[in-house]
N, C-alpha and C. Protein backbone atom coordinates (compact mmCIF):
# COMPACT_ATOMS: atom_id res chain seq x y z
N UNK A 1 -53.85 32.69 -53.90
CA UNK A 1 -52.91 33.14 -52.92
C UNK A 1 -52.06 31.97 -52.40
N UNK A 2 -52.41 30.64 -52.15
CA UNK A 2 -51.55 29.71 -51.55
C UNK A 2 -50.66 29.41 -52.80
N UNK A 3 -51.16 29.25 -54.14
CA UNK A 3 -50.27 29.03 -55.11
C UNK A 3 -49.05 30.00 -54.78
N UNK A 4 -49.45 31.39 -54.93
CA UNK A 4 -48.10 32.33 -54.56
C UNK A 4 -47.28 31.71 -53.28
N UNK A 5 -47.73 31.52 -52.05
CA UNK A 5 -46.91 31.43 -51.56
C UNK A 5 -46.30 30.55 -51.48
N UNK A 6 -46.50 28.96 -51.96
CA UNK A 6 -45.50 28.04 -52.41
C UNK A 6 -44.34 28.08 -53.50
N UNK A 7 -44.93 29.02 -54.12
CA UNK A 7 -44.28 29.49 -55.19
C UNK A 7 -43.03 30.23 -54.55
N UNK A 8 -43.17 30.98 -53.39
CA UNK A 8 -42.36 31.68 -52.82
C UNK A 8 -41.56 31.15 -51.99
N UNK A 9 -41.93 30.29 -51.09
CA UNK A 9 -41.19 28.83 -50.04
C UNK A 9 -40.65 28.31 -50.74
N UNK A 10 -40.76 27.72 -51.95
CA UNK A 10 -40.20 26.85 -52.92
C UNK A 10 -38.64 27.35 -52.92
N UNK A 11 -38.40 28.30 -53.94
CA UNK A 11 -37.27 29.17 -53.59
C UNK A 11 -35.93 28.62 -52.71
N UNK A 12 -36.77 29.59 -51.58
CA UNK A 12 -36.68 29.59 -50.07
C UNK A 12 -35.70 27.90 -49.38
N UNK A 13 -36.50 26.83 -49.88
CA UNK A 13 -36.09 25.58 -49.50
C UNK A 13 -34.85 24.99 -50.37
N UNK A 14 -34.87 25.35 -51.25
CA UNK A 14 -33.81 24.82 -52.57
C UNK A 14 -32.69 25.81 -51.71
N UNK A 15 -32.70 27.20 -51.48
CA UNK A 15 -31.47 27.48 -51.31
C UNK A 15 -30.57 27.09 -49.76
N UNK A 16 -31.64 26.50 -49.02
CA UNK A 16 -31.24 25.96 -47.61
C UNK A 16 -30.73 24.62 -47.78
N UNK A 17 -31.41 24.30 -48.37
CA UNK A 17 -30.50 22.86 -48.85
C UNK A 17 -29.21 23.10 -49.50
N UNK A 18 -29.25 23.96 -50.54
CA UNK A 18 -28.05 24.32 -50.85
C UNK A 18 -26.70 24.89 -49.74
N UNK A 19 -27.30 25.56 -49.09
CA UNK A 19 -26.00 25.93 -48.12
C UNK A 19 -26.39 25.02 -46.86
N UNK A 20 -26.76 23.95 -47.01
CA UNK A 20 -26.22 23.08 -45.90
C UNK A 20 -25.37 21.76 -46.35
N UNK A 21 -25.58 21.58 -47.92
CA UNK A 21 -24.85 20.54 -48.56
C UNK A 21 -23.60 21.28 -48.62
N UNK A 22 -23.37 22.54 -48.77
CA UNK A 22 -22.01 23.31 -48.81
C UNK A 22 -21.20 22.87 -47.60
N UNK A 23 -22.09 23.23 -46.73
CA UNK A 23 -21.84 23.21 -45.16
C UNK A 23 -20.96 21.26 -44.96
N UNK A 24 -22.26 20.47 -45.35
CA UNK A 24 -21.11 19.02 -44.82
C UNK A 24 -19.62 19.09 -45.83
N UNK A 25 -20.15 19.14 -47.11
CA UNK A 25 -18.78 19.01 -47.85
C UNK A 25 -17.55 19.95 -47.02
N UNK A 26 -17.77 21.04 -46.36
CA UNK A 26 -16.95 21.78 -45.93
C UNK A 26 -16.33 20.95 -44.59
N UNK A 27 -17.33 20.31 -43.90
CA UNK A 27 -16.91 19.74 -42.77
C UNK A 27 -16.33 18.26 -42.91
N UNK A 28 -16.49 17.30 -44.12
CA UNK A 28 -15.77 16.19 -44.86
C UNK A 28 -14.20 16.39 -45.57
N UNK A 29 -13.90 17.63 -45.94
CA UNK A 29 -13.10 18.01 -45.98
C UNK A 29 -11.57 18.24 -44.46
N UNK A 30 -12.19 18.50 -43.81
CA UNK A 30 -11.22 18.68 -42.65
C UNK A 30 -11.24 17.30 -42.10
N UNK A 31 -9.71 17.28 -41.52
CA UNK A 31 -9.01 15.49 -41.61
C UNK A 31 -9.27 16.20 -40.08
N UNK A 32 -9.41 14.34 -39.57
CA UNK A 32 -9.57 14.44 -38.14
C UNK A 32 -8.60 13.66 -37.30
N UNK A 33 -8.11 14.58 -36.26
CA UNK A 33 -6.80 13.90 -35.85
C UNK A 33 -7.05 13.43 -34.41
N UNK A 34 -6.60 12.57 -34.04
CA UNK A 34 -6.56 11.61 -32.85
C UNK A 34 -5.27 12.00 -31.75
N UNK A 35 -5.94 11.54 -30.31
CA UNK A 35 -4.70 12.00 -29.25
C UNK A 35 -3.47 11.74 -30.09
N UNK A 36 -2.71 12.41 -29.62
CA UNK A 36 -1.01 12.27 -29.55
C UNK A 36 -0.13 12.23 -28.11
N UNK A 37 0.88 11.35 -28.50
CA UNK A 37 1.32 11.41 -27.03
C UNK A 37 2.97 11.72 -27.29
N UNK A 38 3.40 12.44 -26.16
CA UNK A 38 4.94 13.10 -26.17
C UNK A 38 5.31 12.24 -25.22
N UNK A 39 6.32 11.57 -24.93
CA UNK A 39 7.03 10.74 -24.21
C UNK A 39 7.95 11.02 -23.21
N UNK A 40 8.96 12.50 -24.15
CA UNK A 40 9.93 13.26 -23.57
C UNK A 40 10.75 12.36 -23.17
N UNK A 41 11.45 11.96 -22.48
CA UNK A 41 12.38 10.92 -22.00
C UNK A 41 12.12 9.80 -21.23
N UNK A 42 10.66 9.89 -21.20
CA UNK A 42 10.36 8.31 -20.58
C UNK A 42 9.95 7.56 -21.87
N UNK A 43 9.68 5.86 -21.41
CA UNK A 43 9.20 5.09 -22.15
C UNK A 43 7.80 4.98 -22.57
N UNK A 44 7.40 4.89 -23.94
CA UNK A 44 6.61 5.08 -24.43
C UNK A 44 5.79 3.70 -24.27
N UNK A 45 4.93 4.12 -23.13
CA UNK A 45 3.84 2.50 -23.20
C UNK A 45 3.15 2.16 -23.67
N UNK A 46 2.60 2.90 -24.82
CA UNK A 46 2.20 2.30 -26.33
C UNK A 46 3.06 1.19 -27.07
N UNK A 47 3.96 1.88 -26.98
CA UNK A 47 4.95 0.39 -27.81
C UNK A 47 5.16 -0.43 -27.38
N UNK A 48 5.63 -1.70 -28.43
CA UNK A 48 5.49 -2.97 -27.80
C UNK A 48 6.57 -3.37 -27.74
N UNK A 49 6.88 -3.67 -26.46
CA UNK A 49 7.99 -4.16 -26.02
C UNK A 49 9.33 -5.06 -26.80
N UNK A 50 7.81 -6.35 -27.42
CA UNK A 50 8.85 -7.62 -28.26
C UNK A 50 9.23 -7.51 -29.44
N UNK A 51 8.96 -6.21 -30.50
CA UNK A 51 9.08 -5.96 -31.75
C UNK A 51 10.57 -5.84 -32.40
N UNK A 52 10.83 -6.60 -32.72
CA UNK A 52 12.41 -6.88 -33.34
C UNK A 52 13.16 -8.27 -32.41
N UNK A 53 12.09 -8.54 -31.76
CA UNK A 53 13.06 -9.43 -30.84
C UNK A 53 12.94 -11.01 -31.58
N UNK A 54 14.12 -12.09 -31.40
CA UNK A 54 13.45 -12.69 -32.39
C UNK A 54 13.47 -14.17 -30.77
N UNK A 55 12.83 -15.04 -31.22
CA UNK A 55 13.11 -16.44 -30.17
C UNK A 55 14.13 -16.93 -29.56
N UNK A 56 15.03 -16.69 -29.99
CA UNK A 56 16.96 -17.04 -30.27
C UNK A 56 17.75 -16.54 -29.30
N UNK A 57 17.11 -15.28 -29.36
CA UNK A 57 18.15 -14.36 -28.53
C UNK A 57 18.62 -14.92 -26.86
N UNK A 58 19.57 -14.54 -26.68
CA UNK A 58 20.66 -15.02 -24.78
C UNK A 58 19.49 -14.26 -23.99
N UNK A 59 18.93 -12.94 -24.30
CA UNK A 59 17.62 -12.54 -23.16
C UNK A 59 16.46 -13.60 -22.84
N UNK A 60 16.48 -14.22 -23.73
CA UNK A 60 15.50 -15.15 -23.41
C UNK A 60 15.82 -16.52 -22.73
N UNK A 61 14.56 -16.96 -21.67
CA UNK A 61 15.85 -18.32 -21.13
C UNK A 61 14.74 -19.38 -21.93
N UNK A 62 16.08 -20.71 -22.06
CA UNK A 62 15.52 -21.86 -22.36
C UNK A 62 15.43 -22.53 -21.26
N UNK A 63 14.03 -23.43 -21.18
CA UNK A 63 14.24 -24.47 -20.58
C UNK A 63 12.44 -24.86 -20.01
N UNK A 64 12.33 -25.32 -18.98
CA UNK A 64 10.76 -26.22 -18.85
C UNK A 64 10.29 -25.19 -17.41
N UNK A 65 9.85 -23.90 -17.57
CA UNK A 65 9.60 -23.55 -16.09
C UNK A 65 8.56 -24.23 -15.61
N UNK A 66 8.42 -24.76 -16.02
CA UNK A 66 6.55 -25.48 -15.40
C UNK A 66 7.39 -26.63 -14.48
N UNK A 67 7.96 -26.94 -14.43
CA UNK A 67 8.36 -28.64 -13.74
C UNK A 67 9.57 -28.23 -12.73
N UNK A 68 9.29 -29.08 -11.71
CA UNK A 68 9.95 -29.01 -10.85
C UNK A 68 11.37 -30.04 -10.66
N UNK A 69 12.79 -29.99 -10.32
CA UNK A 69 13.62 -30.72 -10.48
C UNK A 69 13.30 -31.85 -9.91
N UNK A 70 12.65 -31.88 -8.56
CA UNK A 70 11.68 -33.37 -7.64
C UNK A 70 11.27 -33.80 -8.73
N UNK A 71 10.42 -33.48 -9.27
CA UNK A 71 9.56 -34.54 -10.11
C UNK A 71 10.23 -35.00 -11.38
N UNK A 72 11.26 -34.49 -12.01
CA UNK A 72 12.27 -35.41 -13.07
C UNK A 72 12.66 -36.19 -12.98
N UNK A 73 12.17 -37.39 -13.90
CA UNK A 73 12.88 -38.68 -13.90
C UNK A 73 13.59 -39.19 -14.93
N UNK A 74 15.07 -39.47 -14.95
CA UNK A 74 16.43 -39.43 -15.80
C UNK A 74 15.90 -40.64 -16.28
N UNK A 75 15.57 -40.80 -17.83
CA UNK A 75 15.47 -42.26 -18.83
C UNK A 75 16.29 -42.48 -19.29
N UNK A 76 17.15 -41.50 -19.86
CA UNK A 76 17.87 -41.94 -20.85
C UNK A 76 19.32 -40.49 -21.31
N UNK A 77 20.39 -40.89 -21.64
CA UNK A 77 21.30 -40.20 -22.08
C UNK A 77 21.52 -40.19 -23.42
N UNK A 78 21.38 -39.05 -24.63
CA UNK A 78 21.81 -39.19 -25.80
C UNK A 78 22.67 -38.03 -26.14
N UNK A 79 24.23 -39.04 -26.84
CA UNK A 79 24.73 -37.74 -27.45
C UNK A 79 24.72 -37.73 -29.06
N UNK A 80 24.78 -36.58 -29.77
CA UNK A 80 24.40 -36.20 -31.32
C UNK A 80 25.70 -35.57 -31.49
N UNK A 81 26.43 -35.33 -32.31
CA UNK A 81 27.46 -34.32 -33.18
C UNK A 81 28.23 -33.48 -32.05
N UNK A 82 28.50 -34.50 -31.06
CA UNK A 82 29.54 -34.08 -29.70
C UNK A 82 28.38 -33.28 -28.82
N UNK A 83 27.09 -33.15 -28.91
CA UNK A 83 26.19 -32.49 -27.73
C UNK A 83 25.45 -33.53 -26.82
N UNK A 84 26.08 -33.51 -25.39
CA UNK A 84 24.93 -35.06 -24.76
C UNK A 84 23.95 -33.65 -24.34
N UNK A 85 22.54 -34.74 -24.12
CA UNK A 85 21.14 -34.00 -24.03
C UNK A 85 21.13 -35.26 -22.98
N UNK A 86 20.59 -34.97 -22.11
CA UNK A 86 19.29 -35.76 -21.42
C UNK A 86 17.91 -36.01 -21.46
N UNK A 87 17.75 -37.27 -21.45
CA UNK A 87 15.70 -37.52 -21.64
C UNK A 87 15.13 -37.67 -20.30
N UNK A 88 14.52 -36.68 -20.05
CA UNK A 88 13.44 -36.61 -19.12
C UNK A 88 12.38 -36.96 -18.89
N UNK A 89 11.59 -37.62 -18.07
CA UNK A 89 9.94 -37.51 -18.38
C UNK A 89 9.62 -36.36 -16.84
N UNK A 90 8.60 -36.02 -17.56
CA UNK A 90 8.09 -34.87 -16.16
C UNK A 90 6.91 -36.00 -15.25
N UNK A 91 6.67 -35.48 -14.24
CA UNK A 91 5.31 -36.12 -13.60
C UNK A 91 4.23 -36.83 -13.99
N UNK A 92 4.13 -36.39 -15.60
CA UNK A 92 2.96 -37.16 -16.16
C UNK A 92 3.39 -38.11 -17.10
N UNK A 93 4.48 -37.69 -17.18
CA UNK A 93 5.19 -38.95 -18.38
C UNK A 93 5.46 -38.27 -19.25
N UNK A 94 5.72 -37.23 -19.77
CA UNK A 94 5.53 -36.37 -21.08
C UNK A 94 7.28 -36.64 -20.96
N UNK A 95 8.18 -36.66 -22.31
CA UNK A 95 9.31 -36.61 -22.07
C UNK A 95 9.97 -35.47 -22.77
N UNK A 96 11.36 -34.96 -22.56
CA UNK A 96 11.71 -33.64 -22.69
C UNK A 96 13.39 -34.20 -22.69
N UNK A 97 13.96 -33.28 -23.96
CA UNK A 97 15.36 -33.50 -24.06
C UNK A 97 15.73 -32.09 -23.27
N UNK A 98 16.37 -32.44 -22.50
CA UNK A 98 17.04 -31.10 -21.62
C UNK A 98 18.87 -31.20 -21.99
N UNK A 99 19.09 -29.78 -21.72
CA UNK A 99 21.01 -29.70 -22.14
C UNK A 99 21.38 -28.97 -21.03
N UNK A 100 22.73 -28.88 -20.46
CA UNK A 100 23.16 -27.51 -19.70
C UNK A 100 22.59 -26.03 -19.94
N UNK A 101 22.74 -25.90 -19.10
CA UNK A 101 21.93 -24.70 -18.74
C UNK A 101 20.62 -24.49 -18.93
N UNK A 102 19.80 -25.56 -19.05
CA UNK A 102 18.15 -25.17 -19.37
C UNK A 102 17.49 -25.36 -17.59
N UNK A 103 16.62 -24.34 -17.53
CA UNK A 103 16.15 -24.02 -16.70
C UNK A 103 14.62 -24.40 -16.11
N UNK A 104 14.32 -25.00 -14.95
CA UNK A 104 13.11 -25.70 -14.72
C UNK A 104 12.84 -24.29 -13.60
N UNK A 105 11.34 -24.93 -13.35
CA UNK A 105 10.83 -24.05 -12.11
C UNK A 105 11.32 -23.75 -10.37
N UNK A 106 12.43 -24.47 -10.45
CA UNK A 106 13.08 -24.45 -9.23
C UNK A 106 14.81 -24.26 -9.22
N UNK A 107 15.21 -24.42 -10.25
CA UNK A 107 16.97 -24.30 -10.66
C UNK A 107 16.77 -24.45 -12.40
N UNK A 108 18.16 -25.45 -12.58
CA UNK A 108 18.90 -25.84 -13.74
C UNK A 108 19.58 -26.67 -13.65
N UNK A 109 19.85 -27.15 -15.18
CA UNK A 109 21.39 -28.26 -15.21
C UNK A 109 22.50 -27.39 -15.09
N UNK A 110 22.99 -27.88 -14.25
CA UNK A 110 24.30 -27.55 -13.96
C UNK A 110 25.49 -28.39 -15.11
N UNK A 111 24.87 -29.69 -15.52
CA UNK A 111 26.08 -30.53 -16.10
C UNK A 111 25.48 -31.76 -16.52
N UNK A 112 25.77 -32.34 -17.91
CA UNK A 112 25.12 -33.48 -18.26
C UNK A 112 26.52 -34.41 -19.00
N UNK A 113 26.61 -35.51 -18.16
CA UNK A 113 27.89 -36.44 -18.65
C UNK A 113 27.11 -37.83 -19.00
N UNK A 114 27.73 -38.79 -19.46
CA UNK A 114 27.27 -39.95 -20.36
C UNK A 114 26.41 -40.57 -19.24
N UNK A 115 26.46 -40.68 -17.81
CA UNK A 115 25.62 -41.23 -16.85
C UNK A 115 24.96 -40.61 -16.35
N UNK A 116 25.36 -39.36 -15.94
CA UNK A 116 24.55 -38.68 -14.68
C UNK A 116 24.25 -37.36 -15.01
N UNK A 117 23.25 -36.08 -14.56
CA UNK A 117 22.78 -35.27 -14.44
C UNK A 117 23.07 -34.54 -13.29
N UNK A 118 23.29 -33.27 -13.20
CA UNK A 118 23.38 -32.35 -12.32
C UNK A 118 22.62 -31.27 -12.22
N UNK A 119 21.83 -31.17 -11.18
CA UNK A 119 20.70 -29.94 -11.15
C UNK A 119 20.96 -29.05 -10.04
N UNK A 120 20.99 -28.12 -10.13
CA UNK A 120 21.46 -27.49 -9.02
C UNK A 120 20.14 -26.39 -9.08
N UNK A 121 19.43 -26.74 -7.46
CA UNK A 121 18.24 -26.26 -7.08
C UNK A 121 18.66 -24.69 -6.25
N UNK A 122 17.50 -23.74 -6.53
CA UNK A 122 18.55 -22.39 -6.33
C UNK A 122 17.10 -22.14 -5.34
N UNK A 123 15.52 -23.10 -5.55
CA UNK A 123 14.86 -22.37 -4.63
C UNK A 123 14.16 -23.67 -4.38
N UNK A 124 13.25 -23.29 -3.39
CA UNK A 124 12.31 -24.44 -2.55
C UNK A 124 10.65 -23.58 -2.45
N UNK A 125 9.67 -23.82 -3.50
CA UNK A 125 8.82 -23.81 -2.96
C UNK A 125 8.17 -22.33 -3.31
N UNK A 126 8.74 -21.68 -4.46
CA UNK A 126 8.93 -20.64 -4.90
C UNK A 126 9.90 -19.41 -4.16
N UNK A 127 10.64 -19.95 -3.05
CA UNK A 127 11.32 -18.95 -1.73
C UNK A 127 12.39 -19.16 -2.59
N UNK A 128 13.77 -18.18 -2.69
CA UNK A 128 14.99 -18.64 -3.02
C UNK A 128 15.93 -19.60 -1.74
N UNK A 129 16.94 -20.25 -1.60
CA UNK A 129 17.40 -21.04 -1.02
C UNK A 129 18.80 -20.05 -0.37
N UNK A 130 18.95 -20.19 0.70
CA UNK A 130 20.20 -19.50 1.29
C UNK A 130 21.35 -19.75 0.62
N UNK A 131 21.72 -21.61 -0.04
CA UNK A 131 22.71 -21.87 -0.46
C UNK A 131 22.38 -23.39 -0.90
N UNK A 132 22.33 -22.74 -2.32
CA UNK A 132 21.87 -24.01 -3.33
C UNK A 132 22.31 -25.20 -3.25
N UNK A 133 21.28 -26.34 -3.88
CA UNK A 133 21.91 -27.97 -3.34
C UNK A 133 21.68 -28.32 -4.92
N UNK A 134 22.75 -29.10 -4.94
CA UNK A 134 23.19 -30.07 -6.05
C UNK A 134 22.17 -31.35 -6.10
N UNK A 135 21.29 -31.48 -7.15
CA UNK A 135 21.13 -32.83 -7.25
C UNK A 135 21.61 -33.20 -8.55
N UNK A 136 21.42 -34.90 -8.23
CA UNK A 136 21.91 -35.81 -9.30
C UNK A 136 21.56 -36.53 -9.34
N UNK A 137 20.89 -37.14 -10.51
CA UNK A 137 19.94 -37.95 -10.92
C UNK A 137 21.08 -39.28 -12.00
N UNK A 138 21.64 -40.43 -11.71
CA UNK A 138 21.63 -41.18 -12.44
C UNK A 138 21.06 -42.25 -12.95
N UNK A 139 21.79 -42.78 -14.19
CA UNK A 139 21.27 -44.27 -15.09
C UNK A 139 22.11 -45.07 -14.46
N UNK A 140 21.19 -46.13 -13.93
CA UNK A 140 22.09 -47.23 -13.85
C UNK A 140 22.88 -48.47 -14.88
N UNK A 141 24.11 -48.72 -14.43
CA UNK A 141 24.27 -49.51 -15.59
C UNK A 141 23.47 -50.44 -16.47
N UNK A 142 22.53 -51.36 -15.60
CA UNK A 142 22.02 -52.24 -15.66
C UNK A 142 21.07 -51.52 -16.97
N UNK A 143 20.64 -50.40 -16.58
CA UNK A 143 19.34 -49.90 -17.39
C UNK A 143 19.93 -49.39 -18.82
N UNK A 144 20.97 -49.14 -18.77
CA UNK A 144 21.37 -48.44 -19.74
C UNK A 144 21.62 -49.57 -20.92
């Protein structure tokens, strides 16, 4: 009698296995899809902002925001292929060719001529300034 009834379970188990291997393949089959988001006319804050943008571009500013115009000290004047640059060292000594219009943490050059530098400070201290002050940093002859 137990022979029969293994004989009979036997069966029984082969075909449950069978329709449950049916069963995953059926459920491996269906693709599984992830949130989606509709935007409608706002901006999509998934995307990334800088994608196509390249280093170059006028949106972007040049210049040293870390340093403050106080702490620049004028070494040296060089001009190349009609462009004068100025040599800077910052606070620690590190030196930096700056041109018109490059921008530090407190203003910009306003103007760079064979002697002197013009910075025109637009804030104090991270506050903006009621009405910006001109500095100017020159080489003396002697040094030059």
């Amino acid at each position: 009698m137990m022979g029969l009834l293994c004989m009979v379970t036997h069966p029984l188990l082969s075909q449950d296995q069978k329709q449950t291997t049916a069963q995953e393949t059926e459920t491996q089959i269906i693709p599984v899809r992830g949130p989606t988001y509709d935007p409608g006319d706002r901006r999509d804050p998934f995307r990334n902002l800088l994608v196509g943008q390249e280093a170059t571009e006028k949106g972007l500013k040049r210049g040293i925001q870390n340093i403050s115009i106080d702490n620049v000290v004028l070494i040296g004047i060089a001009k190349s292929k009609g462009v004068i640059n100025a040599i800077i060292n910052d606070s620690q000594g590190y030196p930096y060719f700056i041109k018109k219009g490059d921008t530090f943490e407190d203003g910009f050059v306003l103007s760079v001529d064979d002697s002197r530098v013009v910075f025109r400070k637009t804030q104090e201290r991270g506050i903006p300034l009621m009405k910006p002050k001109d500095i100017v940093k020159e080489i003396k002859i002697e040094e030059r």
